[in-house]
PDB file of N, CA and C in Angstrom:
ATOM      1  N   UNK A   1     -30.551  -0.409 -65.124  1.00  0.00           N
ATOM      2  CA  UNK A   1     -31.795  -0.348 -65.859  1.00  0.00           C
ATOM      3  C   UNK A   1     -32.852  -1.199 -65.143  1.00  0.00           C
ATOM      4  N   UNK A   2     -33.931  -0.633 -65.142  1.00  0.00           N
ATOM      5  CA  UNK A   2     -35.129  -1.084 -64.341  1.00  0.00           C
ATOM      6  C   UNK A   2     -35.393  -2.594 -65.331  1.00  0.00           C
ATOM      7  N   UNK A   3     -36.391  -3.577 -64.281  1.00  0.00           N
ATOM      8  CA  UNK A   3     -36.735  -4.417 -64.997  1.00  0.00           C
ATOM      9  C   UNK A   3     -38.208  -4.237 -65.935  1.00  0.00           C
ATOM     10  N   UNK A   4     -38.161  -5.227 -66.914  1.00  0.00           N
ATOM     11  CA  UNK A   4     -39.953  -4.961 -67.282  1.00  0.00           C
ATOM     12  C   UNK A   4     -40.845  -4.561 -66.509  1.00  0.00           C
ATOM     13  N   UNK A   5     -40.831  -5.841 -65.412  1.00  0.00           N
ATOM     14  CA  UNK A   5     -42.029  -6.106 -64.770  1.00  0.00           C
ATOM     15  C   UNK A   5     -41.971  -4.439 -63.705  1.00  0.00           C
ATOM     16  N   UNK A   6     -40.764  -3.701 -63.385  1.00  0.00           N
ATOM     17  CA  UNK A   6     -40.786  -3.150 -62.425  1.00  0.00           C
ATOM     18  C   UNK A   6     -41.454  -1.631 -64.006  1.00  0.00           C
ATOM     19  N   UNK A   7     -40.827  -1.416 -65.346  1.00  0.00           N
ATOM     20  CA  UNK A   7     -41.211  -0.249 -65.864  1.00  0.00           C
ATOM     21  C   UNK A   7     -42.543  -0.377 -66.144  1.00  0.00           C
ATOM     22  N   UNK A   8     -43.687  -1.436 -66.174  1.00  0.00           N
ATOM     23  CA  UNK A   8     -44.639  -1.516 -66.392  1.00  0.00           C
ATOM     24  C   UNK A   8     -45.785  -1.833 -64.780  1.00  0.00           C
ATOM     25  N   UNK A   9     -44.823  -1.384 -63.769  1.00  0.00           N
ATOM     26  CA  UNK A   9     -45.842  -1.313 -62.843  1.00  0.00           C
ATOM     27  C   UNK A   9     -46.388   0.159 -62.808  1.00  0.00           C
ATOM     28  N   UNK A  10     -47.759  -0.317 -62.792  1.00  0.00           N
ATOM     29  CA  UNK A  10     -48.986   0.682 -62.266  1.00  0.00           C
ATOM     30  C   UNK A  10     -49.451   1.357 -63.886  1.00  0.00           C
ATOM     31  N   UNK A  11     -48.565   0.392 -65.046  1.00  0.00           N
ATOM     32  CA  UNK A  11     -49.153   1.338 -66.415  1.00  0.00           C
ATOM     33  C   UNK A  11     -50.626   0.493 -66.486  1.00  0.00           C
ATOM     34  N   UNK A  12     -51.192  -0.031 -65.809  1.00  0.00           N
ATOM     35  CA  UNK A  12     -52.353  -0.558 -66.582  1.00  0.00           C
ATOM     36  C   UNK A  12     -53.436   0.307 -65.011  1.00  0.00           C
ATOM     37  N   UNK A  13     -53.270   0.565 -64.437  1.00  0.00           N
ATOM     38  CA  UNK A  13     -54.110   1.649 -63.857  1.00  0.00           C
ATOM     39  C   UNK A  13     -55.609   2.617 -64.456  1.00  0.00           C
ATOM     40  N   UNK A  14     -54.803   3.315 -64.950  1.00  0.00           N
ATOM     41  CA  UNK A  14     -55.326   4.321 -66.153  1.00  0.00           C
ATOM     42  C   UNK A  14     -56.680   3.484 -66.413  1.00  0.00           C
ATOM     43  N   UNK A  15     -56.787   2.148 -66.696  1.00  0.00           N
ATOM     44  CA  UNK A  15     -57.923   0.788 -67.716  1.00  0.00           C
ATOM     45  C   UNK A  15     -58.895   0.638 -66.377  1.00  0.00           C
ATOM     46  N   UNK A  16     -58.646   1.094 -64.802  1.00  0.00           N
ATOM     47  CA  UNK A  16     -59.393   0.367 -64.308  1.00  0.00           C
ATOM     48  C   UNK A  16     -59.635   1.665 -63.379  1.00  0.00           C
ATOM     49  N   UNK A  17     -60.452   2.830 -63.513  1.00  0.00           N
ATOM     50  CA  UNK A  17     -60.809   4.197 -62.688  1.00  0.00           C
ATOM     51  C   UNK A  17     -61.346   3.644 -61.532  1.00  0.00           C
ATOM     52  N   UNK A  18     -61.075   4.107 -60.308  1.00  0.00           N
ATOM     53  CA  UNK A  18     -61.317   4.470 -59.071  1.00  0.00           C
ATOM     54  C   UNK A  18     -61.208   2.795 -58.562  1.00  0.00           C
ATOM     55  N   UNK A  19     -60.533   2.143 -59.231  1.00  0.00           N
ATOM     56  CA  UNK A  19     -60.115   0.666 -58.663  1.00  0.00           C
ATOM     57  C   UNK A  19     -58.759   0.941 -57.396  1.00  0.00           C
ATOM     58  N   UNK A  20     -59.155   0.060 -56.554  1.00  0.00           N
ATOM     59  CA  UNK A  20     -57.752   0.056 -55.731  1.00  0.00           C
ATOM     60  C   UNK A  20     -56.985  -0.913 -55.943  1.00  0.00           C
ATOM     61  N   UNK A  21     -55.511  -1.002 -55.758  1.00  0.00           N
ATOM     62  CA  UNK A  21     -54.669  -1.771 -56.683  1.00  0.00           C
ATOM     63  C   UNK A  21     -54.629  -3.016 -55.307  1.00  0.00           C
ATOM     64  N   UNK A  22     -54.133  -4.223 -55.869  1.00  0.00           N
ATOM     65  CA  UNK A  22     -54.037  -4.792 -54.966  1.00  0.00           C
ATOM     66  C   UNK A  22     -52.683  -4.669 -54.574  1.00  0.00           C
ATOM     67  N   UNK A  23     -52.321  -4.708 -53.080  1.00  0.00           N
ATOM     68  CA  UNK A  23     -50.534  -4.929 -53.203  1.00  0.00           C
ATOM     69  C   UNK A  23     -50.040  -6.598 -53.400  1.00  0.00           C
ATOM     70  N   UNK A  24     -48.697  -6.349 -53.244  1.00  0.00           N
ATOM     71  CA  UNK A  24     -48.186  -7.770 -53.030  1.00  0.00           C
ATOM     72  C   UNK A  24     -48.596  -8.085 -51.426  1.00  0.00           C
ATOM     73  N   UNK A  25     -47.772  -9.545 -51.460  1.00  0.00           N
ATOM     74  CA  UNK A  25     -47.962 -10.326 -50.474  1.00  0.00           C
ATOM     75  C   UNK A  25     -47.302  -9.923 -49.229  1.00  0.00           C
ATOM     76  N   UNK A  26     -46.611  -8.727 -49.428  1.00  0.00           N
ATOM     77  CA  UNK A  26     -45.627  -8.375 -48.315  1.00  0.00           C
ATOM     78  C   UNK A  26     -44.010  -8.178 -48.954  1.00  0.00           C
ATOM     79  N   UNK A  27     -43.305  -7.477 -47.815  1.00  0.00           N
ATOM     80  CA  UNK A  27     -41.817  -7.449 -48.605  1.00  0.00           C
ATOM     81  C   UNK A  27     -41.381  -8.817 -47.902  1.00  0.00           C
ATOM     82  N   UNK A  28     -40.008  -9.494 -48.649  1.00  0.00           N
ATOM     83  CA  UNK A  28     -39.216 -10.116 -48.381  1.00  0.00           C
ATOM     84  C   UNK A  28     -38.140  -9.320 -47.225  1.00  0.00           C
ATOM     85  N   UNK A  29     -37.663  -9.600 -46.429  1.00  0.00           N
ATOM     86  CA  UNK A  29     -36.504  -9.375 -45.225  1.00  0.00           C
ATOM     87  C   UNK A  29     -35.646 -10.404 -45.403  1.00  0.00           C
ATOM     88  N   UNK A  30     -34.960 -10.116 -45.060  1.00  0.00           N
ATOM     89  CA  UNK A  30     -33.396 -11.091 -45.297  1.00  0.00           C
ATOM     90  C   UNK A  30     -32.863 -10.953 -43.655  1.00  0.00           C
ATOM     91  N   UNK A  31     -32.181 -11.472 -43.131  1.00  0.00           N
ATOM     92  CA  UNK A  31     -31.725 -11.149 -41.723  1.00  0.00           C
ATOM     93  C   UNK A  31     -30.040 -11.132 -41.734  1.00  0.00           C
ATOM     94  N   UNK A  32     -29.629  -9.890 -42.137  1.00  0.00           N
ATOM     95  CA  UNK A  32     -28.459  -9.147 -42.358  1.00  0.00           C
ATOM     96  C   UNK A  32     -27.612  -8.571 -41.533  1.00  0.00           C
ATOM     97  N   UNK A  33     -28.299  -7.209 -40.692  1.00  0.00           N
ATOM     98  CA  UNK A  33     -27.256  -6.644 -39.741  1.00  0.00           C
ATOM     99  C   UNK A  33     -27.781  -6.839 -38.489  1.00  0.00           C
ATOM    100  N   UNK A  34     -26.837  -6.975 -37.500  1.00  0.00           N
ATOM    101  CA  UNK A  34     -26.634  -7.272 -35.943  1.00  0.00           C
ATOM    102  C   UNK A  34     -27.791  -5.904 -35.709  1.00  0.00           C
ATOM    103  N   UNK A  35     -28.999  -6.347 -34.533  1.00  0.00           N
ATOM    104  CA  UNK A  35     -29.764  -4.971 -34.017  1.00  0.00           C
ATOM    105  C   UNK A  35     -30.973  -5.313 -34.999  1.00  0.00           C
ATOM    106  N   UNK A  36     -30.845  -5.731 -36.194  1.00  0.00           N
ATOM    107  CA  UNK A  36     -31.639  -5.622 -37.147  1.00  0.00           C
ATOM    108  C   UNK A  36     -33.601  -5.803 -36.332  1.00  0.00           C
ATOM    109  N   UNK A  37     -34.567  -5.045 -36.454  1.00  0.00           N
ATOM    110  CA  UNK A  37     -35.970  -5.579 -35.915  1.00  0.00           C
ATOM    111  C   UNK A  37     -36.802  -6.100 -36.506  1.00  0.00           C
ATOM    112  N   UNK A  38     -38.136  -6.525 -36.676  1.00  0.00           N
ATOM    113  CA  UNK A  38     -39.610  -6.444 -36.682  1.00  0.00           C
ATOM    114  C   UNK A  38     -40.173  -6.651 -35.803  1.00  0.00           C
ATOM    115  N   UNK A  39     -41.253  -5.642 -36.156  1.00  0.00           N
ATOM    116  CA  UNK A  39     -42.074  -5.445 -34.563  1.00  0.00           C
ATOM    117  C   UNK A  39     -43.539  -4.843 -35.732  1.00  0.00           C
ATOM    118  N   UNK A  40     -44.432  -6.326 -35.410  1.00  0.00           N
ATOM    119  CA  UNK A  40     -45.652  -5.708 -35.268  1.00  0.00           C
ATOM    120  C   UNK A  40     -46.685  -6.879 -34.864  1.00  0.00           C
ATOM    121  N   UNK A  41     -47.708  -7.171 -35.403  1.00  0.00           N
ATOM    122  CA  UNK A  41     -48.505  -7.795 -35.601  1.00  0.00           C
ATOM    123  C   UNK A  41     -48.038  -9.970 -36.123  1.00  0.00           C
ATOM    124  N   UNK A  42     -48.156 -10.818 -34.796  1.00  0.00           N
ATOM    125  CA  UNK A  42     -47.701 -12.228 -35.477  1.00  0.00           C
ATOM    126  C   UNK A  42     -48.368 -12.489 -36.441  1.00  0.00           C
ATOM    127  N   UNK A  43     -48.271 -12.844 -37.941  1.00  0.00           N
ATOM    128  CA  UNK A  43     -49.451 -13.038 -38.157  1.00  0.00           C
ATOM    129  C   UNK A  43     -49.262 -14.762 -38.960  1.00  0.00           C
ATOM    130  N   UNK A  44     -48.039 -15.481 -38.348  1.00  0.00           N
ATOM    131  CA  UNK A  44     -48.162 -16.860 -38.561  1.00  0.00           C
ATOM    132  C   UNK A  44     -46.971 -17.680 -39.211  1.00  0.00           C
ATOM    133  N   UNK A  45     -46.499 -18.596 -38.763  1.00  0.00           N
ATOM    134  CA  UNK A  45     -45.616 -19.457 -39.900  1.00  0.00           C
ATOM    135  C   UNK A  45     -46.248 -20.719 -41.031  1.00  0.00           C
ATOM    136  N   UNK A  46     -45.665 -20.553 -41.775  1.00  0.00           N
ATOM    137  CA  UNK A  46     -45.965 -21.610 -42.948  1.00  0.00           C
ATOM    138  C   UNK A  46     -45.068 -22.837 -43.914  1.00  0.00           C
ATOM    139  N   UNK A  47     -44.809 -23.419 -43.967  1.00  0.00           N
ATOM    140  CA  UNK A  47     -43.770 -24.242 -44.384  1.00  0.00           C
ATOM    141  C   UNK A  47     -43.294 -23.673 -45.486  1.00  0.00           C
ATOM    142  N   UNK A  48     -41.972 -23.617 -45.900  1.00  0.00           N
ATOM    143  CA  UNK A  48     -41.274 -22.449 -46.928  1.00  0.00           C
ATOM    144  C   UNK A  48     -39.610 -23.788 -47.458  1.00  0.00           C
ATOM    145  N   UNK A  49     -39.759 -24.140 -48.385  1.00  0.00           N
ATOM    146  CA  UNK A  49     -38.525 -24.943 -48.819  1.00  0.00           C
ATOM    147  C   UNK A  49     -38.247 -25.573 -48.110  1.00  0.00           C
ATOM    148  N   UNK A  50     -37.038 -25.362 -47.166  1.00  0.00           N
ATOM    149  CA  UNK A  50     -36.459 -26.448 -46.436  1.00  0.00           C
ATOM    150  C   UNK A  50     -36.583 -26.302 -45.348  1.00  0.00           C
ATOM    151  N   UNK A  51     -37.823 -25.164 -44.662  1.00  0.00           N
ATOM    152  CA  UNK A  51     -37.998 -24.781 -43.442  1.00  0.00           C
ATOM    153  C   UNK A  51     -39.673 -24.395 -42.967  1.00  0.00           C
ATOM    154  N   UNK A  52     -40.104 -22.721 -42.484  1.00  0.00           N
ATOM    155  CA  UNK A  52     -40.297 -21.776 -43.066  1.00  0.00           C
ATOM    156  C   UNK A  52     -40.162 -20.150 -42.799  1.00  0.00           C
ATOM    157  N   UNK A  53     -41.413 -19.809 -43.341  1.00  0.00           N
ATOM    158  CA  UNK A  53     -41.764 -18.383 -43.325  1.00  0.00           C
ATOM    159  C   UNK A  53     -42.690 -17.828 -42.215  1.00  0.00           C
ATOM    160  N   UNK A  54     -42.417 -16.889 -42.180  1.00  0.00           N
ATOM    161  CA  UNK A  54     -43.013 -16.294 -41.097  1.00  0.00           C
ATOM    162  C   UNK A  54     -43.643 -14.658 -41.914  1.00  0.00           C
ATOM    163  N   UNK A  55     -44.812 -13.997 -41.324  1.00  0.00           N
ATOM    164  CA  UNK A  55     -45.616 -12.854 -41.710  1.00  0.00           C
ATOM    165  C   UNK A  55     -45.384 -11.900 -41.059  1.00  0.00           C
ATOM    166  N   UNK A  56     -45.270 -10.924 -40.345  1.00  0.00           N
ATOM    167  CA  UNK A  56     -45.683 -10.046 -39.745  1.00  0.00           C
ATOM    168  C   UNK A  56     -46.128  -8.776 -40.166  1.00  0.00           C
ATOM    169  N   UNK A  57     -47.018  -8.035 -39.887  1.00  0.00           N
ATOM    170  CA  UNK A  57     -47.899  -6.947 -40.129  1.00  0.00           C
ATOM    171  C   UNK A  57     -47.643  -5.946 -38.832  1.00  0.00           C
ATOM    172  N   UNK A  58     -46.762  -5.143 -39.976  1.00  0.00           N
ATOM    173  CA  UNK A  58     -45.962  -4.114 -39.436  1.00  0.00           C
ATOM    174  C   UNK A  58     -47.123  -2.384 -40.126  1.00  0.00           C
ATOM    175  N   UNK A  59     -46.120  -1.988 -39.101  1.00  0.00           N
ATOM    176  CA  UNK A  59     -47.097  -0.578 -39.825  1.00  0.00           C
ATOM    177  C   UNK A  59     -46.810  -0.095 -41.122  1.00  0.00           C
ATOM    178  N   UNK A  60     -45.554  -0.449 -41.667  1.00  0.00           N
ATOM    179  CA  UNK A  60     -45.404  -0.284 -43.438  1.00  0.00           C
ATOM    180  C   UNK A  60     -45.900  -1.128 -43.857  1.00  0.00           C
ATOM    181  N   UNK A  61     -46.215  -2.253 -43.377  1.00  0.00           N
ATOM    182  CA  UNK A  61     -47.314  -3.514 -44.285  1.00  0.00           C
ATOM    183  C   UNK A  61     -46.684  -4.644 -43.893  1.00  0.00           C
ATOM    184  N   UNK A  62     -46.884  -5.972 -44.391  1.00  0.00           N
ATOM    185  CA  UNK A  62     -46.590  -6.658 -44.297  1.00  0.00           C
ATOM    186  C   UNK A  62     -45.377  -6.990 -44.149  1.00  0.00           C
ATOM    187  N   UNK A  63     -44.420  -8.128 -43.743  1.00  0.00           N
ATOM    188  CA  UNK A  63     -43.176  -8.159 -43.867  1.00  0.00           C
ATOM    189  C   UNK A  63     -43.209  -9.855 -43.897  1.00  0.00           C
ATOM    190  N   UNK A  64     -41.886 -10.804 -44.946  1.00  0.00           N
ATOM    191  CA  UNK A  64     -42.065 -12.340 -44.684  1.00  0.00           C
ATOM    192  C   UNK A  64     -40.763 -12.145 -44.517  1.00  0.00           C
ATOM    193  N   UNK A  65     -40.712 -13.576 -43.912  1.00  0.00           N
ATOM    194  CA  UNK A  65     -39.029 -13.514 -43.979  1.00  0.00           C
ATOM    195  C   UNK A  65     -38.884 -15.198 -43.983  1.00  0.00           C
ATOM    196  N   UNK A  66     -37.579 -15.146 -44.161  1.00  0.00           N
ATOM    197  CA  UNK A  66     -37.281 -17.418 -43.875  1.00  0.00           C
ATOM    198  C   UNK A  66     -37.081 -17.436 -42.678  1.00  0.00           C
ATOM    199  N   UNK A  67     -37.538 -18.132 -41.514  1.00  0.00           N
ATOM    200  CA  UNK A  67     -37.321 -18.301 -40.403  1.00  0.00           C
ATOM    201  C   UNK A  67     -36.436 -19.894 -40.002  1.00  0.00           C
ATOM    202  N   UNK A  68     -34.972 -19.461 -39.435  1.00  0.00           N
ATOM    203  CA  UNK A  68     -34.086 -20.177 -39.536  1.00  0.00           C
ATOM    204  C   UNK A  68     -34.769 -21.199 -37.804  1.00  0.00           C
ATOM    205  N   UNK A  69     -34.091 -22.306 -38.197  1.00  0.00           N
ATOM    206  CA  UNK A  69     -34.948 -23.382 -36.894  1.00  0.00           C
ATOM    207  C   UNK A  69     -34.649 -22.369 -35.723  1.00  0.00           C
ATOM    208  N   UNK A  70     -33.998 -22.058 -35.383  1.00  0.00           N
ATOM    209  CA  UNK A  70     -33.606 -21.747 -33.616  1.00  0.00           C
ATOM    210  C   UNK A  70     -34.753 -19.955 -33.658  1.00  0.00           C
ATOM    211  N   UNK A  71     -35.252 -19.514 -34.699  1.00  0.00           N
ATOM    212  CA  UNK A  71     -36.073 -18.418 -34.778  1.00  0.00           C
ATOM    213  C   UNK A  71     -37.755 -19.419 -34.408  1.00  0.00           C
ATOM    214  N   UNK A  72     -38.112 -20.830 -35.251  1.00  0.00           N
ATOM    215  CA  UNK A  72     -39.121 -21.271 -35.197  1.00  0.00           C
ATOM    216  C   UNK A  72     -39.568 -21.279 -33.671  1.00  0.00           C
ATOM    217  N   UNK A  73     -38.309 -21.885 -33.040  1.00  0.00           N
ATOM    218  CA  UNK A  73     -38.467 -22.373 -31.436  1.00  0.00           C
ATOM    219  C   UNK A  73     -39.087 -21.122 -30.979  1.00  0.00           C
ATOM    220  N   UNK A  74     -38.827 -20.251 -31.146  1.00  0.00           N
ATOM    221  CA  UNK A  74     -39.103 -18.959 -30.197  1.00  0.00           C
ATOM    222  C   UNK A  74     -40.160 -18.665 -30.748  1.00  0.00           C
ATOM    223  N   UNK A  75     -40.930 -18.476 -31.674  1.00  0.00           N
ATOM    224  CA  UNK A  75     -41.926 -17.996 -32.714  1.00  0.00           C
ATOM    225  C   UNK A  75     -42.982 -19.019 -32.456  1.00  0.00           C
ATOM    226  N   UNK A  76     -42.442 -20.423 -32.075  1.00  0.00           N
ATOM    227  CA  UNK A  76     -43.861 -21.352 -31.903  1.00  0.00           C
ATOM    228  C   UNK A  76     -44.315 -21.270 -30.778  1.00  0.00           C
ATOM    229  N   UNK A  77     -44.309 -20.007 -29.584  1.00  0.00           N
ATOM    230  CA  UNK A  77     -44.933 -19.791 -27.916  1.00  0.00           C
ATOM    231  C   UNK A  77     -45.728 -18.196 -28.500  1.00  0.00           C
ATOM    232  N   UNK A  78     -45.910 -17.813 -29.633  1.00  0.00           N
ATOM    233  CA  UNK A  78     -46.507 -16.555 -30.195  1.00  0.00           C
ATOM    234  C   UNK A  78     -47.929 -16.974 -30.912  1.00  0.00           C
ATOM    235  N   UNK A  79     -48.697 -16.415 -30.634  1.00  0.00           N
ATOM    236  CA  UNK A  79     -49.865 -16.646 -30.794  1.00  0.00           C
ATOM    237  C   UNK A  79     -50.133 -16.175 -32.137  1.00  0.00           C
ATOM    238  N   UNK A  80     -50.966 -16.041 -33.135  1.00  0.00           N
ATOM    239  CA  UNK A  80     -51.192 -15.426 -34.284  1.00  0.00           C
ATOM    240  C   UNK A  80     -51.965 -14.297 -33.481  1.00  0.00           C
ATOM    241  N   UNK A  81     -51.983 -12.998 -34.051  1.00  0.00           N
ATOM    242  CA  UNK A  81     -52.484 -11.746 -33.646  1.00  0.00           C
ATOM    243  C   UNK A  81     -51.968 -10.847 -32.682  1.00  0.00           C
ATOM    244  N   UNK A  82     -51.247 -12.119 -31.892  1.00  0.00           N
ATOM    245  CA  UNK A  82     -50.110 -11.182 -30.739  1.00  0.00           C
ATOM    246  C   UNK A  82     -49.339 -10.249 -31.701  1.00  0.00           C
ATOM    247  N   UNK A  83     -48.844  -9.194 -30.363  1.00  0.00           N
ATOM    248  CA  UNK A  83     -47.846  -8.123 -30.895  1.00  0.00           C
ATOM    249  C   UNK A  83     -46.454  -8.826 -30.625  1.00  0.00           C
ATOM    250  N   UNK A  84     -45.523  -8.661 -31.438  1.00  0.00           N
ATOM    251  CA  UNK A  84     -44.062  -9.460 -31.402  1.00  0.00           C
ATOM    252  C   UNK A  84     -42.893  -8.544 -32.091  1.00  0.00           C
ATOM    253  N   UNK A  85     -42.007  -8.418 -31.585  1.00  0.00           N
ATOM    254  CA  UNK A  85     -40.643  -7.838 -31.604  1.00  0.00           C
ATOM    255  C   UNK A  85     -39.484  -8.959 -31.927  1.00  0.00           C
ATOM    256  N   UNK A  86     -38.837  -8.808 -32.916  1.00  0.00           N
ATOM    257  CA  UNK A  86     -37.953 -10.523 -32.858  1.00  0.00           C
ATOM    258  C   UNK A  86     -36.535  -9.076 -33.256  1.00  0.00           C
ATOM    259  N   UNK A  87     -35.847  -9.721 -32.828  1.00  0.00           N
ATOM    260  CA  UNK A  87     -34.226  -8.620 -32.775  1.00  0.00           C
ATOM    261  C   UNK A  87     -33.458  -9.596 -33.394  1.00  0.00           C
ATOM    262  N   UNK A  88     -32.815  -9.512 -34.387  1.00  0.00           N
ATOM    263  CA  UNK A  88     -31.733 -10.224 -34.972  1.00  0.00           C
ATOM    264  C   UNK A  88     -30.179  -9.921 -34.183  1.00  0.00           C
ATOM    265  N   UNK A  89     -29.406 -10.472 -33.512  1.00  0.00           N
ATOM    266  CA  UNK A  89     -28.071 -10.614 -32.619  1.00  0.00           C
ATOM    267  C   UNK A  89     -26.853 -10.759 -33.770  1.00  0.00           C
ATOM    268  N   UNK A  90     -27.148 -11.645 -34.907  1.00  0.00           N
ATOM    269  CA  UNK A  90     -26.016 -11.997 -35.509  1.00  0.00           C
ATOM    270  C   UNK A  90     -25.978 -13.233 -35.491  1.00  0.00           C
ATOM    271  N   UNK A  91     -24.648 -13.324 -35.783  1.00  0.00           N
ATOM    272  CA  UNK A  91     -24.105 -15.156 -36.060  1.00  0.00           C
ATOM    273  C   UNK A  91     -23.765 -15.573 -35.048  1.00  0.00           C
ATOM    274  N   UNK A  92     -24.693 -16.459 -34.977  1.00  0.00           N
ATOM    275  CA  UNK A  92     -23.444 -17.162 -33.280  1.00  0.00           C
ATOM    276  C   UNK A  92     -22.507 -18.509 -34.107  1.00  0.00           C
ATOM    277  N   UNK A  93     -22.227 -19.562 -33.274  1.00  0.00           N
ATOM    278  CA  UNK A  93     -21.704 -20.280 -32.759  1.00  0.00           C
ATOM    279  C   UNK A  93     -21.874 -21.477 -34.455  1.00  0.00           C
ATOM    280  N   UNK A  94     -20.749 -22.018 -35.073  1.00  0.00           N
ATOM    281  CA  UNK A  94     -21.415 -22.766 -36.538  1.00  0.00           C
ATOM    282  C   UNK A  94     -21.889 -23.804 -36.310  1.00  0.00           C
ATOM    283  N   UNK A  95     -22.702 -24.723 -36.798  1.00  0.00           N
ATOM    284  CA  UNK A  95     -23.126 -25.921 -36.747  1.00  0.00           C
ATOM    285  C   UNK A  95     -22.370 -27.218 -36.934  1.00  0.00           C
ATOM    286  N   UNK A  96     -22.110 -28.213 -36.550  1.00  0.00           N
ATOM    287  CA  UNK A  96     -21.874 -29.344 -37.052  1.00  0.00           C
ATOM    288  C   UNK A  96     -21.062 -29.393 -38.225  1.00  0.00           C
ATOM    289  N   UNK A  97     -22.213 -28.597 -39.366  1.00  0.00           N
ATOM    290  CA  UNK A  97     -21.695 -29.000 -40.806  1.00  0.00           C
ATOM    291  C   UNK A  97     -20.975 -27.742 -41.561  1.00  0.00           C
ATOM    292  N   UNK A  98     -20.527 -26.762 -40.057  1.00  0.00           N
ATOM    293  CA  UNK A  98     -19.781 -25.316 -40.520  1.00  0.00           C
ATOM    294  C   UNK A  98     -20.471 -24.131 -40.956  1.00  0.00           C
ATOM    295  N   UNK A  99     -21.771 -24.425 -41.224  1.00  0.00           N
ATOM    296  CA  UNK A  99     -22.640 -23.365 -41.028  1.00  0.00           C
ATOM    297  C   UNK A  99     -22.914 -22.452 -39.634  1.00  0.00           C
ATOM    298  N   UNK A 100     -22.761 -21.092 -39.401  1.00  0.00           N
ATOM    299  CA  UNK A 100     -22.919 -20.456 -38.355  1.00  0.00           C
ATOM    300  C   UNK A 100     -24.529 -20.344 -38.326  1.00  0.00           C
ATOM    301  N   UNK A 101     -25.055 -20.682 -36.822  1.00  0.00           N
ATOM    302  CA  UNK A 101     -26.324 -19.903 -36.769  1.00  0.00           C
ATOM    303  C   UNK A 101     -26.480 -18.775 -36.584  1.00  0.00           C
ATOM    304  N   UNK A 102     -27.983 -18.575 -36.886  1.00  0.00           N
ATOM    305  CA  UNK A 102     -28.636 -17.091 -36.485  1.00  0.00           C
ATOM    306  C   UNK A 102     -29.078 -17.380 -34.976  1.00  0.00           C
ATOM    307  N   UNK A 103     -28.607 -15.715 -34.500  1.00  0.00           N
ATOM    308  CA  UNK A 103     -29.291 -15.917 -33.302  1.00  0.00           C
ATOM    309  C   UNK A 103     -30.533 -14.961 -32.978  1.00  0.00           C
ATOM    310  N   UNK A 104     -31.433 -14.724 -32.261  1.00  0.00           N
ATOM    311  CA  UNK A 104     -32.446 -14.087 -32.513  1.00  0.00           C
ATOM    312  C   UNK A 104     -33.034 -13.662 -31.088  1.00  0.00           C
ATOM    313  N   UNK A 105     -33.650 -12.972 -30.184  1.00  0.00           N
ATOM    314  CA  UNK A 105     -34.363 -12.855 -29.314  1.00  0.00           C
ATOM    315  C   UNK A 105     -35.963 -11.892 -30.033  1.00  0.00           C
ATOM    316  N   UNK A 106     -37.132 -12.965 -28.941  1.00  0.00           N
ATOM    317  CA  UNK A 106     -38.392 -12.553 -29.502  1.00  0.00           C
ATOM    318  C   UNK A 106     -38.939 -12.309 -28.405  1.00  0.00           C
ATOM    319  N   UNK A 107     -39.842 -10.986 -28.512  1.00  0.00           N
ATOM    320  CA  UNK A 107     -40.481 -10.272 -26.955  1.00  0.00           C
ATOM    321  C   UNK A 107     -41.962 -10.731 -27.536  1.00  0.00           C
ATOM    322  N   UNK A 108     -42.809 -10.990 -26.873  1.00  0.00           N
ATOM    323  CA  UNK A 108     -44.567 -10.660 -27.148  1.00  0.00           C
ATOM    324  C   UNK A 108     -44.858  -9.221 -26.752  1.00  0.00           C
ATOM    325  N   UNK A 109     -45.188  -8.749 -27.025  1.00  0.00           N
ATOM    326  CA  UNK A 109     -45.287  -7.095 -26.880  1.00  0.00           C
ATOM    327  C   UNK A 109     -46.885  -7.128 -26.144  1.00  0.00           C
ATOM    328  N   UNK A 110     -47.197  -6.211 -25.222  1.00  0.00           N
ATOM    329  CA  UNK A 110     -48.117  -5.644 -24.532  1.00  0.00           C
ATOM    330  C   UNK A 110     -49.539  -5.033 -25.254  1.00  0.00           C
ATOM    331  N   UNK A 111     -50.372  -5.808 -24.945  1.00  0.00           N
ATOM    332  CA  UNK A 111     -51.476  -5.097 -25.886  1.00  0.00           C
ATOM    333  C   UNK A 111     -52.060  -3.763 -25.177  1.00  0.00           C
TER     334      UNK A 111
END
C-alpha cells in the first residue's frame, strides 16, 4: 500500500492552473551494484552527517548520493559544472574497524 504522502501527490494540482510543479531536490542513489554509473553534470559536494553529498545533473535530473571518503578524494580535482562519470567497482579491501570500502573510479568527461 502506497504511502499518504506518495497517494496525495499531484492531488492539489487541479487548485493551481497552468502552474508548474516544483520537483524535488533530486533522487537519492545508494551505491549498490559493481559497474553501477553517474554521468553528467558536477554540480558540487556539501557536508551530509558524518561525511558528504554530492549532486549531479544527469539527463533524468538530478541525482545525490553520500559520498564515502575515498569517493571525496577523487571528486575534490572536479570542478563544479564539469562533465563527470564516477563508476562504482564494489567493495574493496575492510578498514581497520572491519568495515569494507567503496571503491570508485571518476573520469572528467570532454566538453
Amino acid at each position: 500500500m502506497a504511502s499518504k504522502a506518495k497517494q496525495a501527490e499531484g492531488a492539489y494540482a487541479s487548485r493551481f492552473p497552468g502552474a508548474k510543479k516544483v520537483e524535488g531536490a533530486g533522487d537519492w542513489t545508494e551505491w549498490e551494484r559493481e559497474g553501477q554509473e553517474c554521468v553528467g553534470i558536477f554540480k558540487g559536494m556539501e557536508p551530509f552527517r558524518n561525511g558528504f553529498k554530492t549532486t549531479v545533473q544527469t539527463t533524468k535530473g538530478p541525482v545525490i548520493f553520500s559520498t564515502p571518503a575515498k569517493l571525496k578524494t577523487l571528486l575534490d580535482g572536479v570542478e563544479i559544472g564539469q562533465g563527470v562519470a564516477i563508476v562504482y567497482l564494489g567493495e574493496g579491501k575492510e578498514t581497520g574497524k572491519g568495515n569494507p570500502l567503496k571503491e570508485f573510479e571518476v573520469y572528467i568527461l570532454p566538453k
